[in-house]
N, C-alpha and C. Protein backbone atom coordinates (compact mmCIF):
# COMPACT_ATOMS: atom_id res chain seq x y z
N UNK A 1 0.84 -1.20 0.00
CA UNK A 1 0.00 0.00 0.00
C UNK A 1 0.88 1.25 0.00
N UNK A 2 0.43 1.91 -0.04
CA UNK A 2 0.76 3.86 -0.67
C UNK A 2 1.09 4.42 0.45
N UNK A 3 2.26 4.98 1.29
CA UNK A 3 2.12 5.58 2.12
C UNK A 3 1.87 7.17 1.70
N UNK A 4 0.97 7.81 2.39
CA UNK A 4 0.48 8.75 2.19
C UNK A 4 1.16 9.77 3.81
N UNK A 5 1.75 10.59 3.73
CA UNK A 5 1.83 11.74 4.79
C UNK A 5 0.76 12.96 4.50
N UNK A 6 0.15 12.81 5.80
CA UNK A 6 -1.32 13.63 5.81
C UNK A 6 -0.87 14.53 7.41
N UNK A 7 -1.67 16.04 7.11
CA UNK A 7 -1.66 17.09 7.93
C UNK A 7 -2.63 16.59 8.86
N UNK A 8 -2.66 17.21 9.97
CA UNK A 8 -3.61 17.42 11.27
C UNK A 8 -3.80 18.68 11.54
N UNK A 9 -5.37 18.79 12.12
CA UNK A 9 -5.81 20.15 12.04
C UNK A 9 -4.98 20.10 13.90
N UNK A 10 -5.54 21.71 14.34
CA UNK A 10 -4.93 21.88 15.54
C UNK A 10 -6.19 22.16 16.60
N UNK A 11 -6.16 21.47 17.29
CA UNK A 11 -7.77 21.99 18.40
C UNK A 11 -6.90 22.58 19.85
N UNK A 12 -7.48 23.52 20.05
CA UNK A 12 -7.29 24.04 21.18
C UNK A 12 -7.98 23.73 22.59
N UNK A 13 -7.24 22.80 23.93
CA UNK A 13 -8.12 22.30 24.61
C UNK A 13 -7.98 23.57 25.99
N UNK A 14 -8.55 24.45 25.66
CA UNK A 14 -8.36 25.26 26.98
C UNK A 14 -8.09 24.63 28.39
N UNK A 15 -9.34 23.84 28.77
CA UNK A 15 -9.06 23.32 30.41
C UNK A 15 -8.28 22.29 30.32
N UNK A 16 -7.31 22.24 29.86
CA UNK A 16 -6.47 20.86 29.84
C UNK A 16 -4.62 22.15 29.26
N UNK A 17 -5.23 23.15 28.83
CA UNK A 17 -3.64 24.46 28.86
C UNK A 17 -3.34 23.44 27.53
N UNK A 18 -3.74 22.79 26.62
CA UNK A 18 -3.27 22.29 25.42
C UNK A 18 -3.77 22.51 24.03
N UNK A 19 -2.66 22.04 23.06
CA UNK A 19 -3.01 21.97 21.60
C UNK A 19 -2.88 21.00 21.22
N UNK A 20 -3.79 20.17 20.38
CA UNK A 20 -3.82 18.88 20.16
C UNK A 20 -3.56 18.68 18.71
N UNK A 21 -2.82 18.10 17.94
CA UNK A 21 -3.42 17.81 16.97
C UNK A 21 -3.79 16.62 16.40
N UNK A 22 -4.95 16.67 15.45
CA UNK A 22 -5.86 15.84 15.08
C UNK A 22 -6.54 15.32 14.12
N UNK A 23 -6.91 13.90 14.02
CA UNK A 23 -7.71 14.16 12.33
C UNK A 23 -8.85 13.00 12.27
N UNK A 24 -9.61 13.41 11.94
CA UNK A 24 -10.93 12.53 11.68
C UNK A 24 -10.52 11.08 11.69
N UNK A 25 -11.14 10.29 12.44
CA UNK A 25 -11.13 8.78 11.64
C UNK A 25 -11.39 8.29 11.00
N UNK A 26 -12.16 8.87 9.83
CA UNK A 26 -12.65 8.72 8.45
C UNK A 26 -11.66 8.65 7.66
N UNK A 27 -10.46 9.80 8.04
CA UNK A 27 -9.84 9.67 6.71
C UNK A 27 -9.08 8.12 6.81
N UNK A 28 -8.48 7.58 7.51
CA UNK A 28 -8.16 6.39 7.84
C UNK A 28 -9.01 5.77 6.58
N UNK A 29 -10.58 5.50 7.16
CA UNK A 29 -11.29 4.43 6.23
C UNK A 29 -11.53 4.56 4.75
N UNK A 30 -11.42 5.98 4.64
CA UNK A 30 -11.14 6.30 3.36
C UNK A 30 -9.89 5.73 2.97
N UNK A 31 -8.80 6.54 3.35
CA UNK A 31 -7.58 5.87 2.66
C UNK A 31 -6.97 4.54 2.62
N UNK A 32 -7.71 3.90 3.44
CA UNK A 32 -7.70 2.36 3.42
C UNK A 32 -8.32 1.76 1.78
N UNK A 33 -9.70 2.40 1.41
CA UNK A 33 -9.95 2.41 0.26
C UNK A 33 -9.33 1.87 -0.99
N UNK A 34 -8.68 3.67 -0.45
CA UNK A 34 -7.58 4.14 -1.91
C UNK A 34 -6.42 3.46 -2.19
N UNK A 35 -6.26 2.03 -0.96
CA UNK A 35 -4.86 1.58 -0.74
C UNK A 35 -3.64 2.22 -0.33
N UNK A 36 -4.00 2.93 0.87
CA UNK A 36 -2.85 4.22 1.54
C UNK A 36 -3.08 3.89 2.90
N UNK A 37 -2.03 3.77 3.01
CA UNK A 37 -1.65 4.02 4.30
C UNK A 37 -1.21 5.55 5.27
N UNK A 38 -2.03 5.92 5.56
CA UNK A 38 -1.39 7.56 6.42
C UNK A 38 -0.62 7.45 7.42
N UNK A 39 0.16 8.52 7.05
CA UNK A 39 1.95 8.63 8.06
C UNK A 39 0.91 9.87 8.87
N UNK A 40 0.78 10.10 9.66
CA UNK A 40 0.35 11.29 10.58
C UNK A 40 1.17 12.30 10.92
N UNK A 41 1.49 13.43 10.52
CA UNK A 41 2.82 14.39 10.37
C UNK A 41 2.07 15.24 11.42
N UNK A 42 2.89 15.50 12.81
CA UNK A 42 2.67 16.42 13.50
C UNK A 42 2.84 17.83 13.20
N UNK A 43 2.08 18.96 13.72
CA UNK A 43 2.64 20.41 13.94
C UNK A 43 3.37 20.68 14.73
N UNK A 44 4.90 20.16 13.91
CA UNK A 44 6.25 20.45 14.52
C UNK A 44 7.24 20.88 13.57
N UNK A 45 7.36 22.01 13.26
CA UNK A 45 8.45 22.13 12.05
C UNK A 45 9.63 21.75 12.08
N UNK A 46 9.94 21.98 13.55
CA UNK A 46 11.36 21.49 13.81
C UNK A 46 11.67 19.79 13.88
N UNK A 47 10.28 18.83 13.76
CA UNK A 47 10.52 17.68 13.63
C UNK A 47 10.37 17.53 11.95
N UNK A 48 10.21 17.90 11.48
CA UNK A 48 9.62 17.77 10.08
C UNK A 48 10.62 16.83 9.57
N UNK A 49 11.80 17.30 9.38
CA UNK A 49 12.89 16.33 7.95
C UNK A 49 13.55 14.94 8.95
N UNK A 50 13.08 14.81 10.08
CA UNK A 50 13.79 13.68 10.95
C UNK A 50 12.38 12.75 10.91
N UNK A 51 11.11 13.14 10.51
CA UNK A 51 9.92 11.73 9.96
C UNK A 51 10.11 11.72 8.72
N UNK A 52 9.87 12.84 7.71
CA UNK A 52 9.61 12.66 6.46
C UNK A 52 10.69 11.78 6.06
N UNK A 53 11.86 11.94 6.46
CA UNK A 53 13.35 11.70 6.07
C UNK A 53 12.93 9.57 6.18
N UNK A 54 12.60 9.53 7.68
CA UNK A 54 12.75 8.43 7.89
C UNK A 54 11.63 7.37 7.18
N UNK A 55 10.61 7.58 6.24
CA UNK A 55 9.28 6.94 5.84
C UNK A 55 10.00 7.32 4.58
N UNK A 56 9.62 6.45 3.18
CA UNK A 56 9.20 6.53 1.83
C UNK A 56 8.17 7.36 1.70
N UNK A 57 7.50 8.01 1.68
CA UNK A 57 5.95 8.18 1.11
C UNK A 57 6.19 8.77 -0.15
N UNK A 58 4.72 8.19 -0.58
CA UNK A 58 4.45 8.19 -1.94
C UNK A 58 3.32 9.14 -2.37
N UNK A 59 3.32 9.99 -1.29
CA UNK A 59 2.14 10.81 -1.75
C UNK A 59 1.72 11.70 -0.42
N UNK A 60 1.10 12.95 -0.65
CA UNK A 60 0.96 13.77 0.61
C UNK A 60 -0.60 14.66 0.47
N UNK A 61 -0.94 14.49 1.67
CA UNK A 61 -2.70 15.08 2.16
C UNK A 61 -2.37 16.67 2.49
N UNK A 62 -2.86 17.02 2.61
CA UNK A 62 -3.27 18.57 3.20
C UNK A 62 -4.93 18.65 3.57
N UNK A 63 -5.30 18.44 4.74
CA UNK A 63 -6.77 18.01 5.38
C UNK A 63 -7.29 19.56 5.62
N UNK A 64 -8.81 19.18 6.22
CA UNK A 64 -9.37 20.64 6.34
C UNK A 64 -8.89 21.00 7.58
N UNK A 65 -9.91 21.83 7.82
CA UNK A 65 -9.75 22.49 9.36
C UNK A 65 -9.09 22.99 9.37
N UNK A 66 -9.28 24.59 10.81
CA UNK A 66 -8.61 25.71 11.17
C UNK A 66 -8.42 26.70 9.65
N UNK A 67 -8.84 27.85 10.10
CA UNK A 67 -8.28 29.00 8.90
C UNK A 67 -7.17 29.50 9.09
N UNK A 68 -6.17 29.65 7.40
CA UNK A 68 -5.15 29.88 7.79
C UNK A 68 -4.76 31.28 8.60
N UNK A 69 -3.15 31.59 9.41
CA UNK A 69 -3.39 32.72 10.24
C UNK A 69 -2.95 34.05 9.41
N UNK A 70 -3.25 34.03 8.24
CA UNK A 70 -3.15 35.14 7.54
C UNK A 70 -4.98 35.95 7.62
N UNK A 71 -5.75 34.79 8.17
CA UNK A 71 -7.03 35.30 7.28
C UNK A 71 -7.64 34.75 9.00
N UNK A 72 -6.87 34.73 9.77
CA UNK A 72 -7.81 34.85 11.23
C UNK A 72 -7.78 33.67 11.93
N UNK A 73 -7.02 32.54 11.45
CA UNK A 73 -6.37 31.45 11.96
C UNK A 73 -5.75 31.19 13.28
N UNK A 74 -5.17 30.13 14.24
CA UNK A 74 -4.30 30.80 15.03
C UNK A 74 -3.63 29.33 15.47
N UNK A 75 -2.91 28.65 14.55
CA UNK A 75 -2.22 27.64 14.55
C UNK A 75 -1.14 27.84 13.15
N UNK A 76 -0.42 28.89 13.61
CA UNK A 76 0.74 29.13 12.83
C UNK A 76 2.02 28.11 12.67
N UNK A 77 1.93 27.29 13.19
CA UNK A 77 3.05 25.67 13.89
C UNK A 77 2.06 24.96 12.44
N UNK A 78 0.81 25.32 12.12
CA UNK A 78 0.50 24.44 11.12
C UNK A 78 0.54 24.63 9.75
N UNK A 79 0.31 25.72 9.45
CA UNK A 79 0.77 26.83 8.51
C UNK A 79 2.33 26.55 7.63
N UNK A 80 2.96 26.44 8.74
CA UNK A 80 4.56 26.58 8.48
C UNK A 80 5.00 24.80 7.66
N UNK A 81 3.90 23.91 8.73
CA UNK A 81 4.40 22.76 8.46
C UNK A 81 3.62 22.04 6.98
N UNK A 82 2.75 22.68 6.69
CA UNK A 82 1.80 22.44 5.60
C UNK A 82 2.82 23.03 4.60
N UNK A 83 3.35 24.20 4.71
CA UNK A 83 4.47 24.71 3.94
C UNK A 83 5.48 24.09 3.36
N UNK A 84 6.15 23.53 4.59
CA UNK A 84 7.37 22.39 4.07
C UNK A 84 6.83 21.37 3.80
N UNK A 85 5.52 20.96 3.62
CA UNK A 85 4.99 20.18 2.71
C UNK A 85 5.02 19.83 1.21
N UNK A 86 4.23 21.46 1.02
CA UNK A 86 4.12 21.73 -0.08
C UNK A 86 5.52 21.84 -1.04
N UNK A 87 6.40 22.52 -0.13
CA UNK A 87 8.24 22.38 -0.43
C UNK A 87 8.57 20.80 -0.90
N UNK A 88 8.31 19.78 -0.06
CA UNK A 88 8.57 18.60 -0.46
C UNK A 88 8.23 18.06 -1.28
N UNK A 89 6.78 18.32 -1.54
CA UNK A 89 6.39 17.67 -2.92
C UNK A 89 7.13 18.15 -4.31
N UNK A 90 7.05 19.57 -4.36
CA UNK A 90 7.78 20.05 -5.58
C UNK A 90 9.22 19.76 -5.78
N UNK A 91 9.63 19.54 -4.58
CA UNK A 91 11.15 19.67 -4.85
C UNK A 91 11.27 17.99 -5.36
N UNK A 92 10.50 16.68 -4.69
CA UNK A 92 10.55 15.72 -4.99
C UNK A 92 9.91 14.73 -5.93
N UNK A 93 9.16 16.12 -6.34
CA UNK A 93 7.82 14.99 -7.24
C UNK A 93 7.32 14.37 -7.07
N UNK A 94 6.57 14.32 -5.61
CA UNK A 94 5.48 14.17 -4.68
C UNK A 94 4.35 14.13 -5.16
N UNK A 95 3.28 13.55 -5.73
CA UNK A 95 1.95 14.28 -5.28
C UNK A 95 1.40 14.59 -4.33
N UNK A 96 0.29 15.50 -4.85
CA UNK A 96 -0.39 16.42 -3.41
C UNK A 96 -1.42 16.86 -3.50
N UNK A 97 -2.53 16.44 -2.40
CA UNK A 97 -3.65 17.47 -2.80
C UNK A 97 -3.89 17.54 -1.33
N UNK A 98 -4.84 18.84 -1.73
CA UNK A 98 -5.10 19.94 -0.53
C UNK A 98 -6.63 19.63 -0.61
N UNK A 99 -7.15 19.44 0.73
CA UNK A 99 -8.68 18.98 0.74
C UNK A 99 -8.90 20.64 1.76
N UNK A 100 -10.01 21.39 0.89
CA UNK A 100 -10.53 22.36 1.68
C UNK A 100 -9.48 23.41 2.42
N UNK A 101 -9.95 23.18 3.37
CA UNK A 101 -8.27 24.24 3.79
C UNK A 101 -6.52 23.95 3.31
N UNK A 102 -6.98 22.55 3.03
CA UNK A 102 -5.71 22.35 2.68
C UNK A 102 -5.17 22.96 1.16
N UNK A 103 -6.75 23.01 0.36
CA UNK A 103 -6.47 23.83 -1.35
C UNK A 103 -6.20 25.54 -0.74
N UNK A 104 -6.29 26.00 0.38
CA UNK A 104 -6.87 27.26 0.64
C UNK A 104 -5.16 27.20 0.87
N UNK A 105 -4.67 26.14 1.38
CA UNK A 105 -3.01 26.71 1.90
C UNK A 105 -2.00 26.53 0.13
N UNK A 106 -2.42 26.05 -0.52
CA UNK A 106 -1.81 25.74 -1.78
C UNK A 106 -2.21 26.94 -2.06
N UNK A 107 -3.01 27.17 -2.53
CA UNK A 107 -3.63 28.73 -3.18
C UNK A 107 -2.48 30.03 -2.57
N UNK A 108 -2.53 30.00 -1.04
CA UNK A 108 -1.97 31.00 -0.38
C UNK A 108 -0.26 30.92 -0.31
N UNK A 109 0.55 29.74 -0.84
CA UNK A 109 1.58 29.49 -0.51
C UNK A 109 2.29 30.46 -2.00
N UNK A 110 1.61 29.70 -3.50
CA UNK A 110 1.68 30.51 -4.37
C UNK A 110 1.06 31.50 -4.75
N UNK A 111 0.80 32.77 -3.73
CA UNK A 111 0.40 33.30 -3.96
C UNK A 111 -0.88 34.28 -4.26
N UNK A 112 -1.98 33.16 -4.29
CA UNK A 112 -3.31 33.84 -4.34
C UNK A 112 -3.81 34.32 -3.18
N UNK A 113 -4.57 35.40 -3.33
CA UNK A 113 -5.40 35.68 -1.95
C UNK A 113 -6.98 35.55 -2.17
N UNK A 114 -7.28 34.84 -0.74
CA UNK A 114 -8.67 34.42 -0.68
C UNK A 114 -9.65 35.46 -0.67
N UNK A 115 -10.71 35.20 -0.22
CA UNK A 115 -11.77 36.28 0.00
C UNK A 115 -12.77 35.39 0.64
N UNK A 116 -13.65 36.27 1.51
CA UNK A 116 -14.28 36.41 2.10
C UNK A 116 -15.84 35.21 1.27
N UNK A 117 -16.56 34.17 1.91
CA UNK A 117 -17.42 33.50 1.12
C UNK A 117 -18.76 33.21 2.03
N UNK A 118 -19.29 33.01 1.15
CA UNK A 118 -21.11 33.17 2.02
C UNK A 118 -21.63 31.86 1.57
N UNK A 119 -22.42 31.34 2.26
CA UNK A 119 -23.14 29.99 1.87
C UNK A 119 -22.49 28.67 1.82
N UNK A 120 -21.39 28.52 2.64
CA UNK A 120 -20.70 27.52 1.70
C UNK A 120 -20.60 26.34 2.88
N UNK A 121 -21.10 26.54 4.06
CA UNK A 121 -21.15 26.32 5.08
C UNK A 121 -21.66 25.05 5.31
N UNK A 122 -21.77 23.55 5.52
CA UNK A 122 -22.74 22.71 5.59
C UNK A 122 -23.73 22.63 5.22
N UNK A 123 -23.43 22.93 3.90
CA UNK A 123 -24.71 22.32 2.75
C UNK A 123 -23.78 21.89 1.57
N UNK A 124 -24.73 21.27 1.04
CA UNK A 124 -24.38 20.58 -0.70
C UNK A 124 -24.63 21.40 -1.63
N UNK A 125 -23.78 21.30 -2.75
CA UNK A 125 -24.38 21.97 -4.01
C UNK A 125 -23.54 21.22 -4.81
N UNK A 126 -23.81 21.55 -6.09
CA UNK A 126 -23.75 21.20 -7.38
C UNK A 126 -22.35 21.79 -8.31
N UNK A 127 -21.20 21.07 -8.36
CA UNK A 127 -20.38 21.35 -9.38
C UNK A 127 -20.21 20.44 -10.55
N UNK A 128 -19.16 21.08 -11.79
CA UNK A 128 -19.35 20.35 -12.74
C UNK A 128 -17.81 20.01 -12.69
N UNK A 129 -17.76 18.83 -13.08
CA UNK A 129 -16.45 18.39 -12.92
C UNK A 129 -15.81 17.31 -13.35
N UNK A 130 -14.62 17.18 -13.98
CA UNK A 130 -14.25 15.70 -14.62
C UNK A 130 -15.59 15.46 -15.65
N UNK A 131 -16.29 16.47 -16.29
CA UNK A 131 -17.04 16.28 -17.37
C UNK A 131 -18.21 16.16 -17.20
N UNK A 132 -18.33 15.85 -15.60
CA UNK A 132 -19.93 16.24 -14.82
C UNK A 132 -20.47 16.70 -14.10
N UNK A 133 -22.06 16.60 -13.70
CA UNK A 133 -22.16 17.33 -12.61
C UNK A 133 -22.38 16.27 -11.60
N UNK A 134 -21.80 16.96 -10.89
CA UNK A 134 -22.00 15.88 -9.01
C UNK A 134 -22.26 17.15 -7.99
N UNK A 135 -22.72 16.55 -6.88
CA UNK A 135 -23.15 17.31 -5.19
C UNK A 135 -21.66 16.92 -4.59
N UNK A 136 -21.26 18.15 -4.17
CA UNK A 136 -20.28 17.77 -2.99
C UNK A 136 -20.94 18.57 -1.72
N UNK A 137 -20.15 18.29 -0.37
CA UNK A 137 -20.47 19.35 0.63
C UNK A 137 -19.56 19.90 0.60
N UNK A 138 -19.85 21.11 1.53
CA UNK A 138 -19.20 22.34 1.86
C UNK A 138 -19.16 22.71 2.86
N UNK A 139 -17.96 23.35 3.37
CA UNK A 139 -17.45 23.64 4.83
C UNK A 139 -16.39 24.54 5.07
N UNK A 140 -16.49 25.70 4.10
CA UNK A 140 -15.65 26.37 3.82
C UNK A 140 -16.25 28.30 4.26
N UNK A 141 -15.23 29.24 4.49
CA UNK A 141 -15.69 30.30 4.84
C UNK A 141 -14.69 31.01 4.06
N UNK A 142 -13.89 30.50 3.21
CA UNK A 142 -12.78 31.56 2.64
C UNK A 142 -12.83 30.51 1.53
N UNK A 143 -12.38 31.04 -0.16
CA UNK A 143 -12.27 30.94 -1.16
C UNK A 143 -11.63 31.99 -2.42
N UNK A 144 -12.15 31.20 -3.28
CA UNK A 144 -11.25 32.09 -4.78
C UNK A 144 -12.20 32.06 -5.57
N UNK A 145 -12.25 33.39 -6.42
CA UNK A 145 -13.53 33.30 -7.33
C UNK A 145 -13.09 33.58 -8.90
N UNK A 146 -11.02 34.20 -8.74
CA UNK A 146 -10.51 34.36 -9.97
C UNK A 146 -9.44 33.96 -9.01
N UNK A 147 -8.04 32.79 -10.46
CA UNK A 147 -6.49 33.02 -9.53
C UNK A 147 -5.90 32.85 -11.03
N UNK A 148 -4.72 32.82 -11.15
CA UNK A 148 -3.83 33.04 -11.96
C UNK A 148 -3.49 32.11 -12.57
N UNK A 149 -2.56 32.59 -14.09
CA UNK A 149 -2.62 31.53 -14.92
C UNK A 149 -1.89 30.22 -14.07
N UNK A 150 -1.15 30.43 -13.14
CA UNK A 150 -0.28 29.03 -12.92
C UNK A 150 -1.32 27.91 -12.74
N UNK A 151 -2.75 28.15 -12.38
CA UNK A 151 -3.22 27.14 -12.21
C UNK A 151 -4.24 26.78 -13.01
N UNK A 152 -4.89 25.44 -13.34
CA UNK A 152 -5.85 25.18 -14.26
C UNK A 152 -7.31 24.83 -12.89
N UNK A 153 -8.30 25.79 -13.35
CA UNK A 153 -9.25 25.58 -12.96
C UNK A 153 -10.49 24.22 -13.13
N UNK A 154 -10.66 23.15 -12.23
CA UNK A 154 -11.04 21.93 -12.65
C UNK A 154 -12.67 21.96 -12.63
N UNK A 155 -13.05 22.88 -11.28
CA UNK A 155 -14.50 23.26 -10.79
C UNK A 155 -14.74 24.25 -10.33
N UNK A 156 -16.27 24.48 -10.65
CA UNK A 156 -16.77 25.89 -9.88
C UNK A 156 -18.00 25.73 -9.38
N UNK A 157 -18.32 26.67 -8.55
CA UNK A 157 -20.08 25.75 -8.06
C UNK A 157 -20.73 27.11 -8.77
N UNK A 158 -22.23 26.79 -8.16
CA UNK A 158 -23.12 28.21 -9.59
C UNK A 158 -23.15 29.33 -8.90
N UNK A 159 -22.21 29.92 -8.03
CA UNK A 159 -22.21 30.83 -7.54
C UNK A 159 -20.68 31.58 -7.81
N UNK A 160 -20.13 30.42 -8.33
CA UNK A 160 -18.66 31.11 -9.40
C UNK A 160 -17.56 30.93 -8.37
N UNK A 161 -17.66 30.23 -7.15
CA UNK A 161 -16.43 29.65 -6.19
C UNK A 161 -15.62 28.74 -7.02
N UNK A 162 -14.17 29.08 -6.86
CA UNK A 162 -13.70 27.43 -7.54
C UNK A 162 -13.34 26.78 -6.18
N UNK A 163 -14.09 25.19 -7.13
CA UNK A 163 -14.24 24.01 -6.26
C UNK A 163 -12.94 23.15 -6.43
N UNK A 164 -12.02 23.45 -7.39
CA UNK A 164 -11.07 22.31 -7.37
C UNK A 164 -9.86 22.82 -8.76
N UNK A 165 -8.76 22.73 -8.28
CA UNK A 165 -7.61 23.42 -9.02
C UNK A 165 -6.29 22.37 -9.21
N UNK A 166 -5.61 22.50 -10.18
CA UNK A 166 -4.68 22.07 -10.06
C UNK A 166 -3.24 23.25 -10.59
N UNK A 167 -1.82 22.39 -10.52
CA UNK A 167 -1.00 23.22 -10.82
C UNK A 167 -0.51 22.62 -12.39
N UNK A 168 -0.33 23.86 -13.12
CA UNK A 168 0.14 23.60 -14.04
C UNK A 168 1.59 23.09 -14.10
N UNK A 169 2.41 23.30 -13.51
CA UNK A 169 3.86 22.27 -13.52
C UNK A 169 4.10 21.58 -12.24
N UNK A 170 3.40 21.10 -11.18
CA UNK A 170 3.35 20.43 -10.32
C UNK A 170 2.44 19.44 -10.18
N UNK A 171 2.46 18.28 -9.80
CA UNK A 171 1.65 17.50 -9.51
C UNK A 171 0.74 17.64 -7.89
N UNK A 172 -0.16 19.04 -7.95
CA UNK A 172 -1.02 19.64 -6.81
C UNK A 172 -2.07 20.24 -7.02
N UNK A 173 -3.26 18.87 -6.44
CA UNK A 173 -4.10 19.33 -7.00
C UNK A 173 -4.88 19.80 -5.15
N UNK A 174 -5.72 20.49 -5.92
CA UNK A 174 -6.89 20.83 -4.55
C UNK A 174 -8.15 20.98 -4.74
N UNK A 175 -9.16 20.07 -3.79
CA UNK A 175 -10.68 20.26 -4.02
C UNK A 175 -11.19 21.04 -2.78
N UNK A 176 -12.15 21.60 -2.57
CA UNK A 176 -12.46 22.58 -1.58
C UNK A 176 -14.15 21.03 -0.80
N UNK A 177 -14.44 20.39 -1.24
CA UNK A 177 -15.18 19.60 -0.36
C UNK A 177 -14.14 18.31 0.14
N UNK A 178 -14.77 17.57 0.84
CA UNK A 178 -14.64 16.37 2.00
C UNK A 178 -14.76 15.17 1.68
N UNK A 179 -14.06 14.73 0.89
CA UNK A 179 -14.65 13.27 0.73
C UNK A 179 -14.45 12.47 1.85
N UNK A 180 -13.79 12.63 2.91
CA UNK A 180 -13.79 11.37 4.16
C UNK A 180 -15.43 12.13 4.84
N UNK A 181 -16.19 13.23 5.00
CA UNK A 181 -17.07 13.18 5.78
C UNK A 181 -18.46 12.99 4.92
N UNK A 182 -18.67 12.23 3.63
CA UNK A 182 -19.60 11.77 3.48
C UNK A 182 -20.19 10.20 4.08
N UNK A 183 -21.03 10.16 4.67
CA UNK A 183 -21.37 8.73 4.89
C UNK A 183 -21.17 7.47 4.72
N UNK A 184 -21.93 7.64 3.09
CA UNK A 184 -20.63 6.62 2.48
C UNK A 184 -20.12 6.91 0.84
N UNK A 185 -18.60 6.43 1.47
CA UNK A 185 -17.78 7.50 0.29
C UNK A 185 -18.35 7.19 -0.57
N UNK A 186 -17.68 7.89 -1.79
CA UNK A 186 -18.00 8.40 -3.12
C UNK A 186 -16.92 7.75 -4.27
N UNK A 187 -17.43 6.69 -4.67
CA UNK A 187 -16.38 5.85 -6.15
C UNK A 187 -15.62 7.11 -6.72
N UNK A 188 -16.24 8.07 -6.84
CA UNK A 188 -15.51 9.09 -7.91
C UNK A 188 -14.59 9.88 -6.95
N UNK A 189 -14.53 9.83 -5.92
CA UNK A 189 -13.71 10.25 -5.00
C UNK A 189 -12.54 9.54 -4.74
N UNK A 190 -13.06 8.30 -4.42
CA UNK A 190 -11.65 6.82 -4.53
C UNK A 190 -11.07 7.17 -5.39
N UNK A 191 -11.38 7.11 -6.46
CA UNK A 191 -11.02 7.00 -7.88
C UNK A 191 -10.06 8.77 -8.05
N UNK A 192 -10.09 9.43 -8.04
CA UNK A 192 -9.65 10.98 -7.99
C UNK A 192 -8.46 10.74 -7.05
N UNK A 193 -8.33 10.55 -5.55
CA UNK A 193 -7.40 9.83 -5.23
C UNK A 193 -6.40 8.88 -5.28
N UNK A 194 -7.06 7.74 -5.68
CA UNK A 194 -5.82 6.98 -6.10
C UNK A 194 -5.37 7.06 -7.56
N UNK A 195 -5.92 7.58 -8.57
CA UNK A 195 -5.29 8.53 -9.93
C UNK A 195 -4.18 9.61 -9.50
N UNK A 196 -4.47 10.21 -8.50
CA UNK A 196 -3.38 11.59 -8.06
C UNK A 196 -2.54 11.36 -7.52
N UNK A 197 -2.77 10.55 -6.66
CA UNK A 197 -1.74 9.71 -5.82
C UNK A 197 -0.78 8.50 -6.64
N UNK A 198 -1.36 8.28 -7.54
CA UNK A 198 -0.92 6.73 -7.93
C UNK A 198 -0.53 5.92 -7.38
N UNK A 199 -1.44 5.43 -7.04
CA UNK A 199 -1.90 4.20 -6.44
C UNK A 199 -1.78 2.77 -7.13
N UNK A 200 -1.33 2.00 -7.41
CA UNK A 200 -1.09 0.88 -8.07
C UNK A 200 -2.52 0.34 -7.95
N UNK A 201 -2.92 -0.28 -8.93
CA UNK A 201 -4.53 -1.22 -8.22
C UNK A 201 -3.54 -2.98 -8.53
């Protein structure tokens, strides 16, 4: 199987004086799926090249959760480490995709700036994509509604958000919905994953 190195969001446990970080147990059953195995990369920059160094992986997550601290965030330890992420993939020819906040930190690393988004909040809607239309959800409060040539635009929902981007000379792509928090996953989601990832079947 695929080892995959995947981000953790950061929760703040006040009565306990801690920061945790964390990540759904979905994505697990998802990436079990896709035939991946997830490396769990802490928010530690200063541990960063003494795990990555020590694992193969064959592929790298960028998960939702927390806004970044440019735009009102306040887990800058995650920011930094999503960074030397994104560093690793390019420099190694990594793939990568950014789920939701994680497309929002790709967007912001090269450059684009977000804006401010309405509606996008825990509900479904309708994009067109890979040649159709499908429902994804949404859980997003910051987005892009124009970005620059470096990237090829894949989706948009009918309110003109883009839903999903890639890079034109990198292998990084990013969708702004969830495929680990649907019920039960989505074939075209498996499938989008282990294509990006390459995944052997």
């Amino acid at each position: 199987m695929s080892i995959i190195a995947i981000s953790q969001r950061v929760d703040t446990v006040s009565s306990y004086n801690e920061k945790r970080d964390a990540l759904d147990q979905r994505w697990s059953l998802f990436l079990k799926l896709c035939g991946c195995v997830p490396l769990l990369i802490p928010n530690n920059p200063d541990l960063f090249s003494d795990i990555i160094d020590s694992f193969g992986i064959n592929g790298i997550i960028l998960t939702g959760g927390n806004d970044l601290q440019r735009y009102g965030g306040n887990a800058p330890e995650r920011d930094e480490t999503e960074s030397l992420l994104i560093k690793y993939s390019i420099e190694n020819k990594i793939p990568l995709i950014g789920v939701c906040r994680g497309m929002q930190k790709i967007l912001d690393y090269f450059g684009e700036t977000l804006e401010k988004v309405t509606d996008h909040v825990g509900v479904n809607h309708s994009i067109f994509f890979k040649g159709q239309n499908r429902k994804v959800n949404s859980y997003h409060n910051w987005g892009v509604k124009e970005i620059s040539s470096q990237f090829n635009v894949l989706a948009k929902s009918v309110d003109g958000c883009i839903e999903s981007i890639e890079h034109k000379e990198h292998s990084i792509l990013g969708v702004m919905w969830h495929p680990e928090r649907n019920l039960e996953f989505e074939n075209l989601d498996i499938d989008l994953f282990r294509s990006w990832l390459r995944v052997k079947k």
